[in-house]
Protein backbone atom coordinates (compact mmCIF):
# COMPACT_ATOMS: atom_id res chain seq x y z
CA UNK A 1 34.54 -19.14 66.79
CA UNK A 2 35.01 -16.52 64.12
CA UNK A 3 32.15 -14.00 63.16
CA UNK A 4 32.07 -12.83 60.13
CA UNK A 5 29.80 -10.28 58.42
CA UNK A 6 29.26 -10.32 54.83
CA UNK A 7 27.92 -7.80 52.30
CA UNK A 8 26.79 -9.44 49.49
CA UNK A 9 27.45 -12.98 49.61
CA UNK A 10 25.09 -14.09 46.73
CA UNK A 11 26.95 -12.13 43.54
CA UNK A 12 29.06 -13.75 41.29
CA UNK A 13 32.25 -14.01 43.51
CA UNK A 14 30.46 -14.03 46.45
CA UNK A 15 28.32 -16.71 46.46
CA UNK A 16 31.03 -19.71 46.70
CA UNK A 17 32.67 -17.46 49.59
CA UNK A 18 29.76 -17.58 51.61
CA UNK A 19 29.17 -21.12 50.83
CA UNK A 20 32.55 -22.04 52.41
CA UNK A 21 32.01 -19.93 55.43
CA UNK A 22 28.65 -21.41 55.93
CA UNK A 23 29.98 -24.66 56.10
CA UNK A 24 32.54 -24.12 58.33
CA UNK A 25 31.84 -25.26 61.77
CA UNK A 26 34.26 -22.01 63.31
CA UNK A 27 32.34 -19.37 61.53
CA UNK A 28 29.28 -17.99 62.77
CA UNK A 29 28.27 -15.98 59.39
CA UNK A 30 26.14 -12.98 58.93
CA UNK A 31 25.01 -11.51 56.23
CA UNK A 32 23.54 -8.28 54.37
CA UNK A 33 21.38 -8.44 51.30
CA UNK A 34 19.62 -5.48 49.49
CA UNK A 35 16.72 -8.28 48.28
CA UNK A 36 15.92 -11.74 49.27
CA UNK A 37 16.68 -14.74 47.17
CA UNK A 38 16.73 -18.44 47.99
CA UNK A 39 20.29 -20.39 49.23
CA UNK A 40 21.24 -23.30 50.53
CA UNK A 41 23.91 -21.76 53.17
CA UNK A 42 21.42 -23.02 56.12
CA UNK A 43 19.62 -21.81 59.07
CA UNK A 44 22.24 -20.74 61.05
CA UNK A 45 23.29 -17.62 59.12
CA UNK A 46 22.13 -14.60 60.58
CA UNK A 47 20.57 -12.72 57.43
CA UNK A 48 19.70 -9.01 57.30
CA UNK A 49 17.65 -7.88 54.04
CA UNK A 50 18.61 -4.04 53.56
CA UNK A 51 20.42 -1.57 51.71
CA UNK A 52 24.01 0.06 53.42
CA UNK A 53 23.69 3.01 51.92
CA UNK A 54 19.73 3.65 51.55
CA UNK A 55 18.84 2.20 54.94
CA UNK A 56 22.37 2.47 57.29
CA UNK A 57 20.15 3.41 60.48
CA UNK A 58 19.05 -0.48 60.60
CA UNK A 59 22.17 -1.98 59.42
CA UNK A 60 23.49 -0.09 62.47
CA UNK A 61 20.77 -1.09 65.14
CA UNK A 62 21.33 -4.52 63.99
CA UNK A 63 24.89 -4.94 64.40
CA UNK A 64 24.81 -2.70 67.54
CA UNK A 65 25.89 -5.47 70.10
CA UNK A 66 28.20 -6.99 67.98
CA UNK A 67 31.79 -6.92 67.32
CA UNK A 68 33.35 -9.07 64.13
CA UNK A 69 36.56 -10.72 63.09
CA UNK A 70 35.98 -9.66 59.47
CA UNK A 71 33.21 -7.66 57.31
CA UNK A 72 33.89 -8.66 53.80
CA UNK A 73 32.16 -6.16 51.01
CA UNK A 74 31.55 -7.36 47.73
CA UNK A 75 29.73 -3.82 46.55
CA UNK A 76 31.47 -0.76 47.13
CA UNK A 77 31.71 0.99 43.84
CA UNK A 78 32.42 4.65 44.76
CA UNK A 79 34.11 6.68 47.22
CA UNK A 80 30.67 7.60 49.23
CA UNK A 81 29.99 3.95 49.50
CA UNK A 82 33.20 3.67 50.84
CA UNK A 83 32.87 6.57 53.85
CA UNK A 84 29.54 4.76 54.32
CA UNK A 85 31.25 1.71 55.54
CA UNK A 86 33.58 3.26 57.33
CA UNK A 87 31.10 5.41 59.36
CA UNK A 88 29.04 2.03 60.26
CA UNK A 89 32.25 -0.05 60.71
CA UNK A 90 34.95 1.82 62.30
CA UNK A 91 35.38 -0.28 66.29
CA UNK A 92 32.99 -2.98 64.89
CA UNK A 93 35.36 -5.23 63.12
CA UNK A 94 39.30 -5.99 63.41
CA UNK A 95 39.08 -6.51 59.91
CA UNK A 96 37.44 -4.87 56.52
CA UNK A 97 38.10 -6.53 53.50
CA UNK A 98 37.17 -3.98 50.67
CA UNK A 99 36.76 -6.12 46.49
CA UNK A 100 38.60 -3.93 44.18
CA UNK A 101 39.89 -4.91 40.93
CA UNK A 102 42.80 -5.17 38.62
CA UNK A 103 41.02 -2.92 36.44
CA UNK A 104 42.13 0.35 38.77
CA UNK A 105 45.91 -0.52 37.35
CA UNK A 106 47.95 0.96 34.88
CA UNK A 107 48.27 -2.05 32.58
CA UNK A 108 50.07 0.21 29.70
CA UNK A 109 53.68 0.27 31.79
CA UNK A 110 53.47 -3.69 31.61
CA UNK A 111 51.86 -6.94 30.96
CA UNK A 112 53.79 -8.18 34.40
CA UNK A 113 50.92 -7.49 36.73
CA UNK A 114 51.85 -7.81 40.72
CA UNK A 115 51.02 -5.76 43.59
CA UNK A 116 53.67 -3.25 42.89
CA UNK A 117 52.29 -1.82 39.50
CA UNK A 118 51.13 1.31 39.48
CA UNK A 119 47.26 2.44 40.20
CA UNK A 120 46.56 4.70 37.19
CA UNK A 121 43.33 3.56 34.04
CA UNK A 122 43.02 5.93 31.75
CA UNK A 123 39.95 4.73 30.19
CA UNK A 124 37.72 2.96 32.75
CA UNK A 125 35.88 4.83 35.10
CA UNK A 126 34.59 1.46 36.72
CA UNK A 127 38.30 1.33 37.68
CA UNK A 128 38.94 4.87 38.16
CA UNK A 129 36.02 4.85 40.90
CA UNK A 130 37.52 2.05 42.69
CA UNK A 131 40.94 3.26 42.72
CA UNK A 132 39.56 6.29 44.85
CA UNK A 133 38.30 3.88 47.19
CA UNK A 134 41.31 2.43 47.86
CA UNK A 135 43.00 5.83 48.37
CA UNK A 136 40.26 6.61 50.76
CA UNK A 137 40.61 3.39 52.45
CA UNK A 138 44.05 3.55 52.60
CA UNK A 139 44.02 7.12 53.93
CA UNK A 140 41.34 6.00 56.53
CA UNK A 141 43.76 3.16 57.67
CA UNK A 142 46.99 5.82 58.44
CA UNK A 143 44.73 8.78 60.00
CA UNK A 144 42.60 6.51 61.67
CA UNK A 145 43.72 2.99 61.75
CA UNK A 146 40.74 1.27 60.03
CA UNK A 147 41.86 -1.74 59.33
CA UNK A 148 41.37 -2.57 55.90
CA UNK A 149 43.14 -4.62 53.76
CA UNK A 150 42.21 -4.53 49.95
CA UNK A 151 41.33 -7.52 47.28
CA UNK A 152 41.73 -7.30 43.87
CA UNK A 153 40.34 -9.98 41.58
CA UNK A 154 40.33 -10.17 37.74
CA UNK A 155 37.31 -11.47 35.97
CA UNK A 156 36.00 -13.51 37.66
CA UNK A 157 32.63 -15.73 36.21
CA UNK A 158 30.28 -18.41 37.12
CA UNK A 159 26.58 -19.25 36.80
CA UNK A 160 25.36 -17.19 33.83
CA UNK A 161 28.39 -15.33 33.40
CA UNK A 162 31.57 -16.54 31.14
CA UNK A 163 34.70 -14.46 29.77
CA UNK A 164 33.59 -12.79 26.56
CA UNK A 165 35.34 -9.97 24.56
CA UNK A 166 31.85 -8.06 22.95
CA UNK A 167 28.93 -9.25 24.32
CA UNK A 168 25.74 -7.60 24.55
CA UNK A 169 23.72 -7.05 28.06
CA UNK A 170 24.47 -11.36 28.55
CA UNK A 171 26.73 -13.95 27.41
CA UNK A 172 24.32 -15.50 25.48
CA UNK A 173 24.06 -12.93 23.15
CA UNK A 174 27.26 -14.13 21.93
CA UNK A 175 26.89 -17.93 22.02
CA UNK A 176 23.02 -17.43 20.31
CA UNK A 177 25.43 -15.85 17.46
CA UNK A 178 27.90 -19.06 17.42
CA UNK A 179 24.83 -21.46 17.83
CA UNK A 180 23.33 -19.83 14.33
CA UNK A 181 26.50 -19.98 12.45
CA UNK A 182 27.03 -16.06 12.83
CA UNK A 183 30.56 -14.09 13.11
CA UNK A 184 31.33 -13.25 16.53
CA UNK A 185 33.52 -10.15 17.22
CA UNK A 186 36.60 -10.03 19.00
CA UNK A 187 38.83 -6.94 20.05
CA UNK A 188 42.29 -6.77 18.47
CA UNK A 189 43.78 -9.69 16.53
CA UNK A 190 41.87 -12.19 19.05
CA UNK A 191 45.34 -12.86 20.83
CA UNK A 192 45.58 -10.50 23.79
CA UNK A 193 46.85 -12.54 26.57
CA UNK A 194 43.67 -12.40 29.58
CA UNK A 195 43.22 -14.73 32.66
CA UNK A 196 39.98 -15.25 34.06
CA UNK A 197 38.94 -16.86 37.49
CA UNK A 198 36.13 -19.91 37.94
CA UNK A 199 34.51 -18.34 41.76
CA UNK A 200 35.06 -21.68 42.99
CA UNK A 201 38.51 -21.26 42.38
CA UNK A 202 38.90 -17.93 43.53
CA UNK A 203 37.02 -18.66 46.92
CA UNK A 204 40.08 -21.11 48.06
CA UNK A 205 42.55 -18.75 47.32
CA UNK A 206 40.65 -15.64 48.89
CA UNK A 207 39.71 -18.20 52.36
CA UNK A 208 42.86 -17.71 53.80
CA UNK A 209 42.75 -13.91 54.03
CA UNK A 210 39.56 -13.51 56.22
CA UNK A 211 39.90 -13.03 59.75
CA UNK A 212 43.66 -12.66 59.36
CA UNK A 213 45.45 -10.47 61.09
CA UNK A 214 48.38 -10.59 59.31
CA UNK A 215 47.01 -9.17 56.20
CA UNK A 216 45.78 -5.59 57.51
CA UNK A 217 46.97 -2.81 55.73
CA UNK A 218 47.87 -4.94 52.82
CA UNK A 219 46.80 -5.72 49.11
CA UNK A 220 46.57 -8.66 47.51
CA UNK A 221 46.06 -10.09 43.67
CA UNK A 222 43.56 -12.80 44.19
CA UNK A 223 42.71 -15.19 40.56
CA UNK A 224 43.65 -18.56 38.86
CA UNK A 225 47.09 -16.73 36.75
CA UNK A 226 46.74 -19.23 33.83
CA UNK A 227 46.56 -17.02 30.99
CA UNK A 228 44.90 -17.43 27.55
CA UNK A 229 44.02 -15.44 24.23
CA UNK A 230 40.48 -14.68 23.23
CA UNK A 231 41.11 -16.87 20.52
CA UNK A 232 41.39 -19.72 22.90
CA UNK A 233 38.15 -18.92 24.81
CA UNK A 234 36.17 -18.65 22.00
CA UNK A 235 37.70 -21.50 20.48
CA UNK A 236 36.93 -23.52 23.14
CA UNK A 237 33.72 -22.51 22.83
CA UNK A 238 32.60 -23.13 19.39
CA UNK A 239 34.08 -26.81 20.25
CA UNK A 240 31.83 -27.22 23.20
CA UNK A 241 28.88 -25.86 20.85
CA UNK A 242 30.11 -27.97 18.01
CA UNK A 243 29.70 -25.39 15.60
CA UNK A 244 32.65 -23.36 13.64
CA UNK A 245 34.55 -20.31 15.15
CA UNK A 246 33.78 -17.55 12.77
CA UNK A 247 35.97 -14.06 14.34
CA UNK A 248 35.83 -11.12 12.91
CA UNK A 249 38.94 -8.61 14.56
CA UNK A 250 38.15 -5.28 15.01
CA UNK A 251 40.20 -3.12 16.45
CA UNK A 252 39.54 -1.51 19.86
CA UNK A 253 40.26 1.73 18.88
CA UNK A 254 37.58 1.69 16.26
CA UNK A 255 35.29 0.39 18.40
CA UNK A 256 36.04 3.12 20.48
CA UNK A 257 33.79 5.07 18.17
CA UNK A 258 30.55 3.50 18.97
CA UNK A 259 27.50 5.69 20.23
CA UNK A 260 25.67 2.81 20.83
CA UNK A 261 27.80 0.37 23.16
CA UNK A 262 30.47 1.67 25.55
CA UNK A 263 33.56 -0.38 24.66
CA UNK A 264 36.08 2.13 25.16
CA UNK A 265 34.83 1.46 29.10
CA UNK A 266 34.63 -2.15 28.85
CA UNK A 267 37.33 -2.84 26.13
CA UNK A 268 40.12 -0.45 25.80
CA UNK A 269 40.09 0.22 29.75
CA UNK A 270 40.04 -3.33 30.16
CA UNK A 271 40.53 -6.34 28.04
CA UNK A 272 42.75 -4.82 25.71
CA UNK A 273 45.58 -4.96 27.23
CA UNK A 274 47.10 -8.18 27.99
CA UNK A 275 47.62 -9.47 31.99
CA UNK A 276 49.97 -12.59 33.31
CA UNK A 277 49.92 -12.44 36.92
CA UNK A 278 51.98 -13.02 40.25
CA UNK A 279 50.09 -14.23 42.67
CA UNK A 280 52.96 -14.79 45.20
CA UNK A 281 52.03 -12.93 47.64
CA UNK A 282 48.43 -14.17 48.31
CA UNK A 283 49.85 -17.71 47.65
CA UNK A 284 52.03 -17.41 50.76
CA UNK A 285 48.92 -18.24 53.10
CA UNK A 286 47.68 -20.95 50.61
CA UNK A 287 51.21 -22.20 48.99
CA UNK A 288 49.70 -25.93 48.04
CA UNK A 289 46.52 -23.70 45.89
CA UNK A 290 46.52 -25.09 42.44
CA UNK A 291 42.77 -23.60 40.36
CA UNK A 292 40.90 -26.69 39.28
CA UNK A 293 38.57 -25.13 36.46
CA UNK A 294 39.93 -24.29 33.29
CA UNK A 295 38.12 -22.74 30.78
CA UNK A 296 36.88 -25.38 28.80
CA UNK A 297 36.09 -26.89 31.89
CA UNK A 298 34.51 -23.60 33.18
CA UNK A 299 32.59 -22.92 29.35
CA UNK A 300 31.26 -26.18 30.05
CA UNK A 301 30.07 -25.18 32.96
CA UNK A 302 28.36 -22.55 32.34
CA UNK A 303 26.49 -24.51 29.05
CA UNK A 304 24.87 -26.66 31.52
CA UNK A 305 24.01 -24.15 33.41
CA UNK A 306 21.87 -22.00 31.07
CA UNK A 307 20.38 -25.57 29.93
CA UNK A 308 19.28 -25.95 33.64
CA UNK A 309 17.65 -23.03 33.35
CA UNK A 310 16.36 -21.54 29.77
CA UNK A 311 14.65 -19.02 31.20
CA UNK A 312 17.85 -17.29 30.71
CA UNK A 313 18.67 -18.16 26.75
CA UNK A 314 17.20 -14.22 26.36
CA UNK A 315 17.78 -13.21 22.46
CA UNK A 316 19.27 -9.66 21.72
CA UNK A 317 17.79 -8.85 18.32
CA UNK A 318 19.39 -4.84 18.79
CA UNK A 319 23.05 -6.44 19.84
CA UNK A 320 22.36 -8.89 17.25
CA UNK A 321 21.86 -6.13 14.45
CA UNK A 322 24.18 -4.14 15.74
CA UNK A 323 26.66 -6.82 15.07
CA UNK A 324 25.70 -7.51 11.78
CA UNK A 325 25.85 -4.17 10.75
CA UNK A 326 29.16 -3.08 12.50
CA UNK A 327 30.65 -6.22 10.87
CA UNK A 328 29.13 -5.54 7.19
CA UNK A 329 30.75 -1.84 7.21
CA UNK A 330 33.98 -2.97 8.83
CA UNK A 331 34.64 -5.28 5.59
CA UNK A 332 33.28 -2.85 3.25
CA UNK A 333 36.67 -0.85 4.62
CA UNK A 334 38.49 -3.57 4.47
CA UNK A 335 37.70 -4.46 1.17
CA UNK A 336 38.27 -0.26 0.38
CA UNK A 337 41.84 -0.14 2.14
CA UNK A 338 43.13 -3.49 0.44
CA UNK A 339 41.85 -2.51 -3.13
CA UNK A 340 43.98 0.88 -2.53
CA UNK A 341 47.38 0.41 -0.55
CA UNK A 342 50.25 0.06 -2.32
């Protein structure tokens, strides 16, 4: 019987991990949540509701008398987070798998991304922050021998949550646009190469890391590789909606210059550049893993999803004017530059 200790296990990602563990008759699961929300992973998971970082005197009462196989963590997003952890899980676990991202990567040396390619955004601090937790972790590991070994997914989506380029604070900001016959914006010329991971294809592939041994001290690229443009996403989508795909390409580094949204964050240190991954190395414990969901099948999805439950379907009216506004000025200068070059 394995025991494994979650953190998390109800996000995005996290959710279809813990289902699997749940339902596997050699894993005795625990978990740590910072509020309580219904699931259907069963009465047999041992469930703490608290906070690692704001309340780490109970998390450490309650796993006083035990000693895990693996403590997965979903939400470490800085470097104290990280020292947190390792102060309440150094001796307690033989294994610490610690979420990263791709997004702590240098994706301007190449669109080849593997394990090998150097840490190093320039314009994310989301993945500046996180690549400082893998230095610390990975400093903790040689001075100390914590035994971590590091996970780094792309996007990954599910429930409420789909691959968008601008989007306001949900998806549905964007697909309340396509619905009402609006222009939709997308970075770039709309065919930036980007891969993005159903969680229920990600959790396969990630299963055969936990509790392993083998994998300490290691990192590994963990999504479905099957890349796509933007254009094909939102293609996809309009067909789904049955309505016409109206783009309007703007170019990240003009976005860039917004006050209002932070796209040079979310945009130019991320989904500009474009991403086709190896996934050898993770695919050595799960060689036979093929992902099931592709997007339309994913978009899909997720449209049946927010039809379940349209308590979500939340208009944006500011996104929504800021949209029409940025896209009104950006062919006025359009219109300006084409009248004049010669």
């Amino acid at each position: 019987m394995k025991k494994i200790l979650m953190i998390g296990g109800k996000g995005t990602i996290s959710y279809s991990i813990s289902k699997m563990l749940a339902k596997d008759p050699e894993v005795d699961l625990f978990l740590i949540n910072r509020t309580e929300r219904p699931d259907v992973l069963g009465d047999k998971v041992h469930r703490l509701i608290a906070d690692v970082m704001q309340e780490p005197e109970r998390v450490a009462e309650w796993i006083r008398d035990q000693q895990f196989d693996s403590v997965i963590n979903f939400w470490i997003m800085n470097v104290e987070m990280a020292k947190r952890n390792v102060e309440l899980f150094q001796g307690k676990t033989k294994q610490f798998i610690f979420i990263s991202t791709v997004c702590v990567l240098d994706h301007q040396v190449s669109c080849n991304v593997n394990e090998e390619m150097p840490i190093g955004n320039r314009y994310s601090l989301y993945g500046q922050s996180k690549a400082a937790c893998e230095r610390y972790f990975e400093e903790e590991a040689r001075t100390n021998g914590f035994p971590v070994t590091i996970v780094r997914p792309t996007q990954t989506y599910s429930g409420a949550r789909i691959p968008l380029s601008i989007k306001g604070k949900t998806c549905w900001s964007v697909v309340s646009r396509m619905k009402r016959g609006k222009e939709v914006m997308i970075h770039g010329d709309g065919q930036g190469v980007w891969a993005s991971t159903h969680a229920d294809d990600f959790a396969p592939l990630f299963y055969p890391l936990i509790a392993n041994e083998e994998t300490i001290g290691e990192t590994y690229h963990v999504m479905n590789p099957e890349p796509m443009t933007w254009d094909m996403i939102y293609q996809n989508l309009a067909d789904l909606l049955g309505v016409e795909y109206r783009p309007v390409y703007i170019s990240e580094y003009l976005l860039d210059a917004s006050g209002t949204y932070a796209w040079k964050q979310t945009i130019h240190g991320d989904k500009h550049f474009s991403n086709i991954f190896d996934i050898s190395k993770v695919k050595k414990f799960n060689p036979d893993y093929q992902a099931k969901i592709d997007i339309r099948t994913g978009l899909r999805m997720y449209l049946d999803f927010m039809d379940a439950n349209p308590q979500l379907k939340v208009e944006e009216p500011d996104f929504d004017e800021w949209c029409d506004q940025t896209i009104a000025l950006y062919k006025e200068c359009m219109q300006k530059f084409q009248a004049n070059i010669r």
